[in-house]
Protein backbone atom coordinates (compact mmCIF):
# COMPACT_ATOMS: atom_id res chain seq x y z
CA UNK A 1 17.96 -23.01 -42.15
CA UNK A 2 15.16 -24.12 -44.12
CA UNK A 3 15.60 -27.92 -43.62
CA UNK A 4 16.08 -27.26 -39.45
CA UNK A 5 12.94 -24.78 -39.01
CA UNK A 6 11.04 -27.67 -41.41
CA UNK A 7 11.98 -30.48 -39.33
CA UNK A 8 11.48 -28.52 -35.73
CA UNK A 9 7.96 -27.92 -36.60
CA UNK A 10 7.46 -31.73 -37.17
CA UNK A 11 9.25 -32.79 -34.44
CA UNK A 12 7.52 -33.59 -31.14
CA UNK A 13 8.88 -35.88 -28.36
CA UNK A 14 7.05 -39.21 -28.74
CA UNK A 15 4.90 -38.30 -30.95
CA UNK A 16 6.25 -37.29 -34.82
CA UNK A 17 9.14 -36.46 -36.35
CA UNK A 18 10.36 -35.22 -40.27
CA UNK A 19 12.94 -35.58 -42.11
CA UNK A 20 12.72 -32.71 -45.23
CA UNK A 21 14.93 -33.33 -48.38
CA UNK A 22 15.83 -30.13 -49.52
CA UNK A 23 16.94 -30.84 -53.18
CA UNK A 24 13.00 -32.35 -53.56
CA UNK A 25 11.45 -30.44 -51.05
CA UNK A 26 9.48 -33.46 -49.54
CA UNK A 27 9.61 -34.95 -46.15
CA UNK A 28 9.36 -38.41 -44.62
CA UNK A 29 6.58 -38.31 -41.48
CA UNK A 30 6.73 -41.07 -38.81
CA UNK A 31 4.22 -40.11 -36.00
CA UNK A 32 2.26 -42.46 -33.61
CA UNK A 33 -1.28 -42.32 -34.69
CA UNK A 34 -2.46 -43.14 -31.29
CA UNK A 35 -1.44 -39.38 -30.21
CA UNK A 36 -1.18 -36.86 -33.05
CA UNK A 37 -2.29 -37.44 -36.72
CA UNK A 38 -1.09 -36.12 -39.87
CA UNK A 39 -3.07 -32.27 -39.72
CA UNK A 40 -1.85 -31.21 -36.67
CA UNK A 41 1.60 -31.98 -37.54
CA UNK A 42 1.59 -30.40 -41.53
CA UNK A 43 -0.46 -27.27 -39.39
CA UNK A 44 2.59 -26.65 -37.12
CA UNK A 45 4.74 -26.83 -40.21
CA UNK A 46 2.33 -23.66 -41.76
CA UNK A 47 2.69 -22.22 -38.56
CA UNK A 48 6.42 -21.68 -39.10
CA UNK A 49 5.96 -19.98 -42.32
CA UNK A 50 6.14 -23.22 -44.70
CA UNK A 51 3.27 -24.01 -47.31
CA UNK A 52 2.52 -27.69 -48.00
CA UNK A 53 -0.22 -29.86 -49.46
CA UNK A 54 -2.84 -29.61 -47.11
CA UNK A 55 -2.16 -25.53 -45.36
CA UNK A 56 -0.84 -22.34 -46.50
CA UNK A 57 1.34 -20.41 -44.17
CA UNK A 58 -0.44 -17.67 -42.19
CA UNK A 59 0.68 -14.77 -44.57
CA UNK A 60 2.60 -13.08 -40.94
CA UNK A 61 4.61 -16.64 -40.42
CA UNK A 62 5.89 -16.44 -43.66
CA UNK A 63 7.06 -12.71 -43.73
CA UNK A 64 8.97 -13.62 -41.05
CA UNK A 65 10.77 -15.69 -42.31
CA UNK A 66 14.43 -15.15 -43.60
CA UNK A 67 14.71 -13.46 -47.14
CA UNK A 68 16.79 -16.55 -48.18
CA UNK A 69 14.17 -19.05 -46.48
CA UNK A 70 11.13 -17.08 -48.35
CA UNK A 71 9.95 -18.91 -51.51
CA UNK A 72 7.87 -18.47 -54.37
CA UNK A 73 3.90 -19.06 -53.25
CA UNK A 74 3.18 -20.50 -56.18
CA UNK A 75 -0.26 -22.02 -54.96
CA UNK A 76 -1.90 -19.04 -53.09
CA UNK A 77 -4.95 -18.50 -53.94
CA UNK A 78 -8.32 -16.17 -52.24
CA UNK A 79 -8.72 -17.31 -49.27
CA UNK A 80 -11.47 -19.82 -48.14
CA UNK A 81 -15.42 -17.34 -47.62
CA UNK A 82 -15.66 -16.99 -43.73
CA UNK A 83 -11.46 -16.68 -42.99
CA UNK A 84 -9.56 -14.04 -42.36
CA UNK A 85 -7.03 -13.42 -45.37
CA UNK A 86 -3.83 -14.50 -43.26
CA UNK A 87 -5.28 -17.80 -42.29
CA UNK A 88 -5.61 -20.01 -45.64
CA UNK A 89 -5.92 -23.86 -46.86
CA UNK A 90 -4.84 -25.34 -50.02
CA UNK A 91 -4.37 -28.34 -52.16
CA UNK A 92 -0.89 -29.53 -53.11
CA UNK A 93 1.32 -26.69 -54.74
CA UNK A 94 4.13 -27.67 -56.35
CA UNK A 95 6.92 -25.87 -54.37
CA UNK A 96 5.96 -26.86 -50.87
CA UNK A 97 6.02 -29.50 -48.53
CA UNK A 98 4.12 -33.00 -48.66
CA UNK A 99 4.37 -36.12 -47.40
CA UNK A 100 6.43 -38.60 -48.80
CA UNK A 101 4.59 -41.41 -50.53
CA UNK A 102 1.44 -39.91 -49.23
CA UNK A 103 -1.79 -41.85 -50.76
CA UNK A 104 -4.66 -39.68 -51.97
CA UNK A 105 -6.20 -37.75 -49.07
CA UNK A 106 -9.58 -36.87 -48.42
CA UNK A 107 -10.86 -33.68 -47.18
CA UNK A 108 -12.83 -33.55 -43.82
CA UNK A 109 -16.40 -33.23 -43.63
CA UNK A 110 -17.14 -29.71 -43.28
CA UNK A 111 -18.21 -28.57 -39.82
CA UNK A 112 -19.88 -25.42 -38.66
CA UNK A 113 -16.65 -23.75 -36.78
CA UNK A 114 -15.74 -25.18 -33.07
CA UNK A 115 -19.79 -25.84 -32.29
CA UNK A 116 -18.92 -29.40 -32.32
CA UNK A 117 -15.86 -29.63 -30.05
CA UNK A 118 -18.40 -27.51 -27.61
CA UNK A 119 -20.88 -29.50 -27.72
CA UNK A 120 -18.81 -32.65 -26.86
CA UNK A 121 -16.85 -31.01 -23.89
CA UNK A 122 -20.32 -30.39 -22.36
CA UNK A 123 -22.16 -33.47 -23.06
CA UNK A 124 -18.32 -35.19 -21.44
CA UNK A 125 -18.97 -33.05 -18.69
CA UNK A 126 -22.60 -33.91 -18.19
CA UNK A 127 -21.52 -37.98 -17.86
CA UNK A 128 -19.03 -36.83 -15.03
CA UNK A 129 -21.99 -35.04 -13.50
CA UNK A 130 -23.92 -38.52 -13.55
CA UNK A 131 -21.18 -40.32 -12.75
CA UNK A 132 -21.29 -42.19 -15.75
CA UNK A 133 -17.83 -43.87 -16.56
CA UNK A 134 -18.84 -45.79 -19.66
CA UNK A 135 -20.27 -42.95 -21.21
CA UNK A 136 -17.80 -40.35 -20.19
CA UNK A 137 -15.39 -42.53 -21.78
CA UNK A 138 -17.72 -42.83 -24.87
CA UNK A 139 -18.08 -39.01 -24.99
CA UNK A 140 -14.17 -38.35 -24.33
CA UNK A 141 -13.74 -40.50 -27.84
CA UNK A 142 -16.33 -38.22 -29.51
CA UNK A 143 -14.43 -34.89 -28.20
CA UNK A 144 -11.67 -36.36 -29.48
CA UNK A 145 -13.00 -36.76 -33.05
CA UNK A 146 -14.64 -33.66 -32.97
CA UNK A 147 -11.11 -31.98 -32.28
CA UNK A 148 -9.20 -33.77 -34.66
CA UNK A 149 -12.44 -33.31 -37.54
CA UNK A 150 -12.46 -29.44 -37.42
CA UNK A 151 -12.21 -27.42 -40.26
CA UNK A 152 -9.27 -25.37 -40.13
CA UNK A 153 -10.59 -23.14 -43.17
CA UNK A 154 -13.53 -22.06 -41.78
CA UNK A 155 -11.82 -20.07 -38.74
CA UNK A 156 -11.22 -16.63 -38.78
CA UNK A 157 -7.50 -15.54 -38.03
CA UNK A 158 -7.50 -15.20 -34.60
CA UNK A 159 -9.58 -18.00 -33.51
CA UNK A 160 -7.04 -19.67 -36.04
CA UNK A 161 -3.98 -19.10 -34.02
CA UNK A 162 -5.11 -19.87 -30.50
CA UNK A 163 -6.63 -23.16 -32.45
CA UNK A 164 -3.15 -24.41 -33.72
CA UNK A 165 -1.81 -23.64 -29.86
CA UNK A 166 -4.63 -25.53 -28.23
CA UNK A 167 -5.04 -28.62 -31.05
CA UNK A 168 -2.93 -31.04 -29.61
CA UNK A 169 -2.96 -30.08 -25.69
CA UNK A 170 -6.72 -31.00 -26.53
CA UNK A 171 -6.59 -33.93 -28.78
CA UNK A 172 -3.77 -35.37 -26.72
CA UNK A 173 -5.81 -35.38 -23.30
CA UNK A 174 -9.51 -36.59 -24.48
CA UNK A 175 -7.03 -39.63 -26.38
CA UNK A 176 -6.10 -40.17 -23.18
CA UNK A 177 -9.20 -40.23 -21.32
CA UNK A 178 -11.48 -42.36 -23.82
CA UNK A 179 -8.78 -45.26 -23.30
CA UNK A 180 -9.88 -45.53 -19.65
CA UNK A 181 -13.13 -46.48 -17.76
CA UNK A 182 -11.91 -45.19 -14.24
CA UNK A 183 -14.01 -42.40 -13.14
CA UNK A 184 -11.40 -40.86 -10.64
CA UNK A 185 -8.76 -41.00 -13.68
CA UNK A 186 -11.22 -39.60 -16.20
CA UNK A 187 -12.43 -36.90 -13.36
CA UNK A 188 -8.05 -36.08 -13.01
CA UNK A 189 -8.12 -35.66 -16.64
CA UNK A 190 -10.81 -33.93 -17.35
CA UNK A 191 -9.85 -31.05 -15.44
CA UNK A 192 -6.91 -30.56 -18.02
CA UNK A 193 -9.07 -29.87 -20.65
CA UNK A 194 -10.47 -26.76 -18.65
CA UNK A 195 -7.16 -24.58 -19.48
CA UNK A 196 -7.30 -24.79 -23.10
CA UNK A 197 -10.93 -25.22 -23.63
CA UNK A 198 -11.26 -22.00 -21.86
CA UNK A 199 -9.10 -19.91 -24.43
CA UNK A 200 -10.98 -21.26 -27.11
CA UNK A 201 -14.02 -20.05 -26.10
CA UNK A 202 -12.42 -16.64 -24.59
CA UNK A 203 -10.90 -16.34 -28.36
CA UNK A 204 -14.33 -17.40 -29.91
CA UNK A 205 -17.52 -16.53 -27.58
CA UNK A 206 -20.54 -18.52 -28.07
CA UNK A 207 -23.88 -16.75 -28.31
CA UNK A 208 -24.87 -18.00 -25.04
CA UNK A 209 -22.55 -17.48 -22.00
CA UNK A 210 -20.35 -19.91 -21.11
CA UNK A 211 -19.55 -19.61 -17.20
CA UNK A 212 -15.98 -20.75 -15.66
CA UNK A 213 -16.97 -22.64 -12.50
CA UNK A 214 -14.20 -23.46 -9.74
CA UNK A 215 -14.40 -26.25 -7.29
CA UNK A 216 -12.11 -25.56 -4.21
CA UNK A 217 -12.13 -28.93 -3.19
CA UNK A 218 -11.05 -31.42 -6.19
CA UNK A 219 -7.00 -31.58 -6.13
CA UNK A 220 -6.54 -28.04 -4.20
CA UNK A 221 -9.32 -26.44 -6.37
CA UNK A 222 -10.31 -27.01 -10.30
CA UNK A 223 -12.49 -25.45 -12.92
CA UNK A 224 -14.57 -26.41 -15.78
CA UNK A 225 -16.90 -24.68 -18.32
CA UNK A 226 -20.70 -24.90 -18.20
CA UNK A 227 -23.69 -23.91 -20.15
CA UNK A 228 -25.53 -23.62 -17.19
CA UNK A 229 -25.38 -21.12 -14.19
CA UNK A 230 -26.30 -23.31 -11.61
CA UNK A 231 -23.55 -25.69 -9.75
CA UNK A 232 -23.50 -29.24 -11.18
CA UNK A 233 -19.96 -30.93 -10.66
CA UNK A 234 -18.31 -32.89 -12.96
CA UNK A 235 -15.21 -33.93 -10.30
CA UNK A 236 -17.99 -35.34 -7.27
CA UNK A 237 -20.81 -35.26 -8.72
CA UNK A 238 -24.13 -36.79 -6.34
CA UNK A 239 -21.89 -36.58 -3.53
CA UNK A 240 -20.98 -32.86 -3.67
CA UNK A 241 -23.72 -32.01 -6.78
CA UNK A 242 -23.14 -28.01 -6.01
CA UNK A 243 -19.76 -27.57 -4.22
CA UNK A 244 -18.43 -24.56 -6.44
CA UNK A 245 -19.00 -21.23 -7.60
CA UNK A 246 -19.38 -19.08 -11.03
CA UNK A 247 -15.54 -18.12 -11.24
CA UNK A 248 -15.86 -16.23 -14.58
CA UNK A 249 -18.85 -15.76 -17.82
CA UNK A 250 -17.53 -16.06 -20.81
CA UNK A 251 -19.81 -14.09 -23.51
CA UNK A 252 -19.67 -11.77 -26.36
């Protein structure tokens, strides 16, 4: 049971999968680097209630686990100042799950919470606005990093959890839109990022209000999310600078 939950939570179609020894209690990664990277995939695995050398296990996925699948936490620890104390981090613990042949990993630079991933989406936006191809494609690649850089440990537990469903939906589409320099294809795919962009900052609201525009015009009607109230958008920019309206304000 253990072994099959383990190697679910690796698994995804064309991008990773794991194959978990159970006498050792390591597991072989493949993944394509080009689409997913190593934290997202050991984060679903502490999603499912499994601890392993870079995440603990929210303390609610492992009590749900089956008595017989439950296993001595041998590395928990206080959790990280500024997280709730479900959502935790750790170095290696002895009786979890790592990477097989893994080399020494470094830690990621800390970041102030989701600030960064913000910013990016907006200044991404603000190139569409201009019509800027070359640097929405520059600023796509910077979302991107942003996503993949953030500091797990330093969100509380619900912003946590909407996090690890919103990761990859997020990483997946700005990798996709920095490897082209076609404004109507990075215009298509930037409306993708609205969906999950706009839980994030539902489940974490900045200090300034974030408003959820809506075009009616681009693809049958699209939104985004802007820092400013007036009309500027991303999908025609110049040519129809303030066709749309304030669907929603996102504040605390």
């Amino acid at each position: 049971m253990c072994e099959k939950t383990i190697e679910k939570a690796g698994f995804m179609k064309g991008e990773s999968e794991m194959d978990w020894d159970v006498d050792t209690h390591m597991a072989s990664v493949t993944y394509d680097s080009t689409r997913t990277d190593l934290d997202a995939i050991l984060q679903r695995v502490a999603h499912a209630g499994y601890d392993n050398e870079r995440y603990l296990a929210p303390k609610e996925a492992y009590d749900k686990l089956p008595g017989c699948c439950q296993y001595e936490r041998t590395m928990e620890h206080e959790p990280v100042k500024g997280m709730d104390a479900h959502a935790e981090h750790t170095a290696p613990a002895g009786d979890s799950l790592s990477e097989q042949g893994s080399t020494t990993m470094g830690q990621n630079a800390a970041l102030d919470h989701l600030q960064p991933v913000f910013d990016a989406y907006f200044l991404l936006k603000d190139a569409l606005v201009a019509s800027s191809a070359s640097d929405a494609q520059n600023r796509a690649e910077a979302l991107n990093v942003a996503v993949r850089n953030v500091k797990v440990d330093t969100l509380e537990h619900g912003v946590h959890m909407v996090w690890m469903k919103v990761m990859e939906p997020l990483a997946n589409t700005t990798g996709v839109l920095a490897s082209t320099s076609d404004l109507a294809k990075q215009r298509k795919i930037f409306a993708e990022l609205t969906g999950p962009m706009a839980e994030l900052a539902k489940a974490s609201p900045p200090s300034m209000p974030v408003y959820l525009d809506h075009c009616p015009m681009y693809e049958g009607g699209a939104d985004w999310l802007s820092r400013d109230k007036p009309i500027k958008n991303p999908f025609y920019g110049s040519m129809m600078m303030t066709c749309g309206s304030v669907k929603e304000t996102i504040a605390k």
